[in-house]
Protein backbone atom coordinates (compact mmCIF):
# COMPACT_ATOMS: atom_id res chain seq x y z
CA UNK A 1 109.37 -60.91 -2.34
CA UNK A 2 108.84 -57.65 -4.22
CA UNK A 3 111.29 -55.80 -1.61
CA UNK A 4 113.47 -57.98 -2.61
CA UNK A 5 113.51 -57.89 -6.24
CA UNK A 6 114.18 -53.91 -6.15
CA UNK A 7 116.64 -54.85 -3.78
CA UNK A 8 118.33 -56.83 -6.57
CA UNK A 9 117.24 -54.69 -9.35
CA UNK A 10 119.27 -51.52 -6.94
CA UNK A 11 122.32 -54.22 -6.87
CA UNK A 12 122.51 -54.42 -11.06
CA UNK A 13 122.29 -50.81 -11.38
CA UNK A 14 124.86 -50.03 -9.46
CA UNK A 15 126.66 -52.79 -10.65
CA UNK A 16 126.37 -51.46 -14.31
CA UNK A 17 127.23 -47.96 -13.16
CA UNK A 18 130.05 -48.75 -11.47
CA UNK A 19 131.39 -50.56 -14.45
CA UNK A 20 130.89 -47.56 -17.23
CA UNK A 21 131.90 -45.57 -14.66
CA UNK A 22 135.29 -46.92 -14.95
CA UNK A 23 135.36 -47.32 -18.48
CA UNK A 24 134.86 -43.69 -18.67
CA UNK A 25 137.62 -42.65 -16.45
CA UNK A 26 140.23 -42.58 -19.46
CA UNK A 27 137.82 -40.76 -21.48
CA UNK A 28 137.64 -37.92 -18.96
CA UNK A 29 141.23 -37.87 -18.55
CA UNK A 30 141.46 -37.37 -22.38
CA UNK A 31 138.59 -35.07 -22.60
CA UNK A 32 140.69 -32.77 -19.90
CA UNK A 33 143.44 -32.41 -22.40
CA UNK A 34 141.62 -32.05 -25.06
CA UNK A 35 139.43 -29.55 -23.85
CA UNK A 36 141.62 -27.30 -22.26
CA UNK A 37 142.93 -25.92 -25.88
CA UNK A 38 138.98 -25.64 -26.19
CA UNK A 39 139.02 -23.28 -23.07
CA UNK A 40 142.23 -21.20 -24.49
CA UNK A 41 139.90 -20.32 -28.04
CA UNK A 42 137.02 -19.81 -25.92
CA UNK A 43 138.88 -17.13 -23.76
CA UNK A 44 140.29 -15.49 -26.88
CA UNK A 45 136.99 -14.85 -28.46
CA UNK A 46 136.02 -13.00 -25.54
CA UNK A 47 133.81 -15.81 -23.15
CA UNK A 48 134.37 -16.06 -19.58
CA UNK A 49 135.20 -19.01 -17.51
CA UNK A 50 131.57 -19.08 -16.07
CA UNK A 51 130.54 -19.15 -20.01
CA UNK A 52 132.68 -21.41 -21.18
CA UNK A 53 132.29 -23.85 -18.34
CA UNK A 54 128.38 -23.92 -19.39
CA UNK A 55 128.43 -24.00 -22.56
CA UNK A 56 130.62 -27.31 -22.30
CA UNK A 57 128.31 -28.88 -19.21
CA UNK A 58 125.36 -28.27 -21.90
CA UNK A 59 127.34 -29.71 -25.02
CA UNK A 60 130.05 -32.51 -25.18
CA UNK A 61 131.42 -32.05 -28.42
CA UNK A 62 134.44 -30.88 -29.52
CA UNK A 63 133.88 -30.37 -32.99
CA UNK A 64 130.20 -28.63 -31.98
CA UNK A 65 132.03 -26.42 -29.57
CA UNK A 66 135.01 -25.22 -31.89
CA UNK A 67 132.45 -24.45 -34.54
CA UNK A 68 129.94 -22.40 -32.07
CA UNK A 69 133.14 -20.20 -30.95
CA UNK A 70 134.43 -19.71 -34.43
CA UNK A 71 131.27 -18.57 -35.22
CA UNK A 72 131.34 -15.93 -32.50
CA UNK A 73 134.49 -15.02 -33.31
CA UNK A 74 133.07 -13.91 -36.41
CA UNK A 75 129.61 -12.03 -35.57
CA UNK A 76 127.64 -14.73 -36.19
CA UNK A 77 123.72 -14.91 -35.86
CA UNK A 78 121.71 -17.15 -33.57
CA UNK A 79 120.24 -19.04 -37.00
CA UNK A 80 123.98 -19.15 -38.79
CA UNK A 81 125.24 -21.00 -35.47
CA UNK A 82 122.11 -22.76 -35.00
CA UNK A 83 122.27 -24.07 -38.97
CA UNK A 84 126.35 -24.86 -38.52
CA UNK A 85 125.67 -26.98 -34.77
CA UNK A 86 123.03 -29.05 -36.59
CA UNK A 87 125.62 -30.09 -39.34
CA UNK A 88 128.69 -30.59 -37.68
CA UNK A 89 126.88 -32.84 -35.05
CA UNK A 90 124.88 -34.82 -37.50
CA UNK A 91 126.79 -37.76 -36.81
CA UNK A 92 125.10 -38.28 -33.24
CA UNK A 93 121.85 -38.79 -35.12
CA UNK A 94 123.29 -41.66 -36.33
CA UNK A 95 125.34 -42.98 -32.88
CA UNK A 96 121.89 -42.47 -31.56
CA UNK A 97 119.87 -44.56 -33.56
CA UNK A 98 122.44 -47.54 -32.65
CA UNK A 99 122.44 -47.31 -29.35
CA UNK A 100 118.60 -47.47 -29.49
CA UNK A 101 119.03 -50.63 -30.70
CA UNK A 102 121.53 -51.80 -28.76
CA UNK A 103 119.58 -50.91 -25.18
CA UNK A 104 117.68 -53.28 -23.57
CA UNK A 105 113.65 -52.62 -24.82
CA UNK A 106 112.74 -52.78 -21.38
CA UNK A 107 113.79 -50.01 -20.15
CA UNK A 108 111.75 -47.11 -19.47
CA UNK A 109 111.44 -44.82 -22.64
CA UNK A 110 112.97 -42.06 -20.30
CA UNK A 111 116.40 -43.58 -20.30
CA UNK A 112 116.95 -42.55 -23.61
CA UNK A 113 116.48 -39.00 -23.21
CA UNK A 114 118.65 -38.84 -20.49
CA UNK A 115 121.01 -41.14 -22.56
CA UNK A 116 121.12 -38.80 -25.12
CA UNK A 117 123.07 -36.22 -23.36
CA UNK A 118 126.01 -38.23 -23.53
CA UNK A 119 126.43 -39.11 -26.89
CA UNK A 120 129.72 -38.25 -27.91
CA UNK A 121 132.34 -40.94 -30.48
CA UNK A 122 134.28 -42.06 -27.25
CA UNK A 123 131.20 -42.43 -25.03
CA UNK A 124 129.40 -44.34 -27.60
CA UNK A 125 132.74 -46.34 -28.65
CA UNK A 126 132.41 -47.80 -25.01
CA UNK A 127 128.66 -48.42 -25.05
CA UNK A 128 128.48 -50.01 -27.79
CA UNK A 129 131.93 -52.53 -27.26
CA UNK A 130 129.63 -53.38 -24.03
CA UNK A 131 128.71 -56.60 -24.07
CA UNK A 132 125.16 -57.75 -24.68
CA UNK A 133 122.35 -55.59 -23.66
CA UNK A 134 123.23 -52.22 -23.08
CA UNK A 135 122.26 -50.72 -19.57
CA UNK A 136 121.36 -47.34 -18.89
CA UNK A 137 123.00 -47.14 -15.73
CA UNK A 138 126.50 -48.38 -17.66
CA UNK A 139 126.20 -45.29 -19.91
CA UNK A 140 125.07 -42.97 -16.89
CA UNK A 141 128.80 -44.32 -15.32
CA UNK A 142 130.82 -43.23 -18.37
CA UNK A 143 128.97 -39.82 -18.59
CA UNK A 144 129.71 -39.40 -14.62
CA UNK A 145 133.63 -39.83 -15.07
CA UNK A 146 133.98 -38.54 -18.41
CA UNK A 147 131.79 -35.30 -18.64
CA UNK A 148 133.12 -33.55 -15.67
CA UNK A 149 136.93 -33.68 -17.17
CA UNK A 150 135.33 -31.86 -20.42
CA UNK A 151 134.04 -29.34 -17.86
CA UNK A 152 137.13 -28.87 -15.93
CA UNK A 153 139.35 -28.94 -19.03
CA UNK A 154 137.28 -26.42 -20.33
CA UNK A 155 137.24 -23.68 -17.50
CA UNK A 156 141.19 -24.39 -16.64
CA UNK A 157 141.71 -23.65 -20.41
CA UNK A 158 140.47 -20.46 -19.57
CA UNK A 159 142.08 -19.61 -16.74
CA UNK A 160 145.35 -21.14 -17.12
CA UNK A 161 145.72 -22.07 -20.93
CA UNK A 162 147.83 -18.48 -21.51
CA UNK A 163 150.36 -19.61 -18.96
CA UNK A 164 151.41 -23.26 -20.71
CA UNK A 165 154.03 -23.81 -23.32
CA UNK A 166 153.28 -24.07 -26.78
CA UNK A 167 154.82 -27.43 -26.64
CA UNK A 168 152.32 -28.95 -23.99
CA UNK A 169 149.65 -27.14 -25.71
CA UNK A 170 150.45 -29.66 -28.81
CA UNK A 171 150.82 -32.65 -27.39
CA UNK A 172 147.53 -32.03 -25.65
CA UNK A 173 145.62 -31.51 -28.47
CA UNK A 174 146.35 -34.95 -30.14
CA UNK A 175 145.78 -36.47 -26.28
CA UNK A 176 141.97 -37.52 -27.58
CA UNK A 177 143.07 -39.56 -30.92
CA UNK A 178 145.43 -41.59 -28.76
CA UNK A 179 142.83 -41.72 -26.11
CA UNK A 180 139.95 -43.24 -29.05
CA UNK A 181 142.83 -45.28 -30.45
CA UNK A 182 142.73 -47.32 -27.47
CA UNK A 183 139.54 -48.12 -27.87
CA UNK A 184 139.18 -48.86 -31.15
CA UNK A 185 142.32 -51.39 -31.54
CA UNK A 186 141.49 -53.67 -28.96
CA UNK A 187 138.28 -55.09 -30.87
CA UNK A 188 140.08 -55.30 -33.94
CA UNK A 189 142.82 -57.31 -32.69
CA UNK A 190 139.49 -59.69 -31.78
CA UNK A 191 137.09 -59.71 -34.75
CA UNK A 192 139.09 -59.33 -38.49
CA UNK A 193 136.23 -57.46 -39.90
CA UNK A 194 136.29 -55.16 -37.69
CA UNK A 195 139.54 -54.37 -38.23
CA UNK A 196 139.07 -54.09 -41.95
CA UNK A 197 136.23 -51.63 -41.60
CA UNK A 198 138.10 -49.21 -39.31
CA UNK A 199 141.03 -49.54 -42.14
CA UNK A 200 138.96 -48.91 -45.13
CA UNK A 201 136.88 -46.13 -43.12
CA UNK A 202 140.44 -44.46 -42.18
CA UNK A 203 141.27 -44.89 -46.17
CA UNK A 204 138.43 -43.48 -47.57
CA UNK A 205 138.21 -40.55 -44.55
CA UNK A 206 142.08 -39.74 -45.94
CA UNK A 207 140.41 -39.64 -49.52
CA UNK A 208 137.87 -37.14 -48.00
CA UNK A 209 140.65 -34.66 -46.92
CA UNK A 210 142.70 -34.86 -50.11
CA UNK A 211 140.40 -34.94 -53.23
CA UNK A 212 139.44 -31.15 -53.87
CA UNK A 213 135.24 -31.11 -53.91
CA UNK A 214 135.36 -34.02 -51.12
CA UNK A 215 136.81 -31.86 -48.81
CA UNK A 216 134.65 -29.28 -49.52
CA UNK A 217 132.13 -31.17 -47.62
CA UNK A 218 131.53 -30.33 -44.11
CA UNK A 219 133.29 -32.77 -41.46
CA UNK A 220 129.24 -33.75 -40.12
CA UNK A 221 128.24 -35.14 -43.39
CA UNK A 222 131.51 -36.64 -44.01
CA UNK A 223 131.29 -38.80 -41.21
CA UNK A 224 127.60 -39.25 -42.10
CA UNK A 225 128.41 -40.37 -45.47
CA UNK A 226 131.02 -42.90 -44.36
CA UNK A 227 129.21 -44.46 -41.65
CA UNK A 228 126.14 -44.96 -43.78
CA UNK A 229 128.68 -46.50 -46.57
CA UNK A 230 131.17 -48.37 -44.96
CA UNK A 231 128.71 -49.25 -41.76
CA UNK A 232 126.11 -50.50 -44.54
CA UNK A 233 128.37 -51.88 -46.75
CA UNK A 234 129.76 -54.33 -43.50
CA UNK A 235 125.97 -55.04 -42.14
CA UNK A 236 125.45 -56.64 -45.37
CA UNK A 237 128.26 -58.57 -46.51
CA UNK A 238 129.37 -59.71 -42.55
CA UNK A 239 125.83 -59.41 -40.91
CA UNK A 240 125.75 -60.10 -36.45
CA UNK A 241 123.61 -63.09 -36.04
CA UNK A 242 121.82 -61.46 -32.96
CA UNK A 243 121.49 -63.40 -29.42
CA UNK A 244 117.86 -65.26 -30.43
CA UNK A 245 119.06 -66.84 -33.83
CA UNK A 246 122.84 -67.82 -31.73
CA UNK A 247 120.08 -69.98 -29.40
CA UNK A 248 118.35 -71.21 -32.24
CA UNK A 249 121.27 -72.83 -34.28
CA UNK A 250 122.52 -73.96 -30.89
């Protein structure tokens, strides 16, 4: 009996892998793109392909990256880039503290350290537009298709970025906000509120850039700020009736 439970426990697990493993294949193809003009400023300040390649297997983020290289660029000190990684990546604190609540309680605690590596807006887009539960092994899919295009982008960036066109260069660097598009519009074409909160969150993010001491604010608290507004804002005036209460009215 017990052989046969893990039997069927092995079954869902690969089940669930399979399936965020194929909901991460896009992701990787956009992270390729993207991260090849990551590879191209990484080679100009001076890093190797060997370098860069590790530095993007041990972070996926864009943003995080860009900012750690500009910082070299300019001399930089271990605590100046330390200080600038926290507060351009600030937002994952928050991605991270919904997907806790959004995994099954369950699990083993372990699951969300390993989790945690893969924290990134598309890979969390995906997790979260899951349906019910989420399932470690669905997340551990979309990091095993979509992290090693981030890798690969990165190192042919640096070997072969110099050789490409500007004009390919700039059409793959807006690759990634097509890519996140696509995931974004097909729930709001379901649910009407969400498709007001990603238009008011795009409005007020376009007030952010304009308005002179807004965007003076770095581009981690901004997002921070407008989750935590616009996010709280929506939990309270259009709150999820979670799966227990759905039972209970039914």
């Amino acid at each position: 009996m017990e052989k046969r439970m893990e039997t069927t426990k092995t079954s869902q697990a690969k089940g669930f892998f399979f399936q965020g493993f194929k909901a991460g294949i896009p992701i990787g193809m956009g992270y390729f793109a993207v991260s090849f003009t990551l590879g191209i400023a990484a080679r100009k300040a001076g890093m190797t392909w060997i370098q860069s390649g590790f530095m993007s297997a041990a972070m996926l983020a864009s943003a995080g990256q860009f900012a750690g290289i500009s910082a070299l660029s300019l001399g930089a000190g271990y605590g100046e880039m330390v200080v600038t990684e926290l507060v351009v990546n600030l937002r994952y604190l928050l991605m991270s503290s919904a997907l806790s609540q959004k995994v099954r309680q369950d699990r083993p605690f372990f699951h969300r350290f390993f989790m945690a590596y893969g924290v990134t807006d598309e890979i969390f887009a995906v997790s979260m537009g899951a349906e019910g539960k989420l399932e470690p092994w669905y997340m551990y899919g979309a990091i095993a298709s979509a992290a090693p295009g981030w890798v690969l982008g990165t190192v042919m960036g640096v070997l072969l970025g110099m050789i490409l066109p500007a004009r390919a260069m700039s059409a793959m660097s807006v690759a990634l906000y097509g890519m996140f598009l696509a995931i974004v519009v097909p729930p709001s074409k379901k649910d009407r509120i969400i498709a007001l909160v990603v238009l008011i969150s795009m409005g007020a993010s376009g007030i952010f850039a304009v308005i002179p001491l807004l965007n003076q604010i770095p581009s981690g608290f901004q997002i921070m700020i407008l989750t935590i507004v616009v996010a709280g804002a929506a939990a309270v005036l259009f709150p999820v009736k979670d799966e227990k209460e759905r039972e209970d009215r039914a």
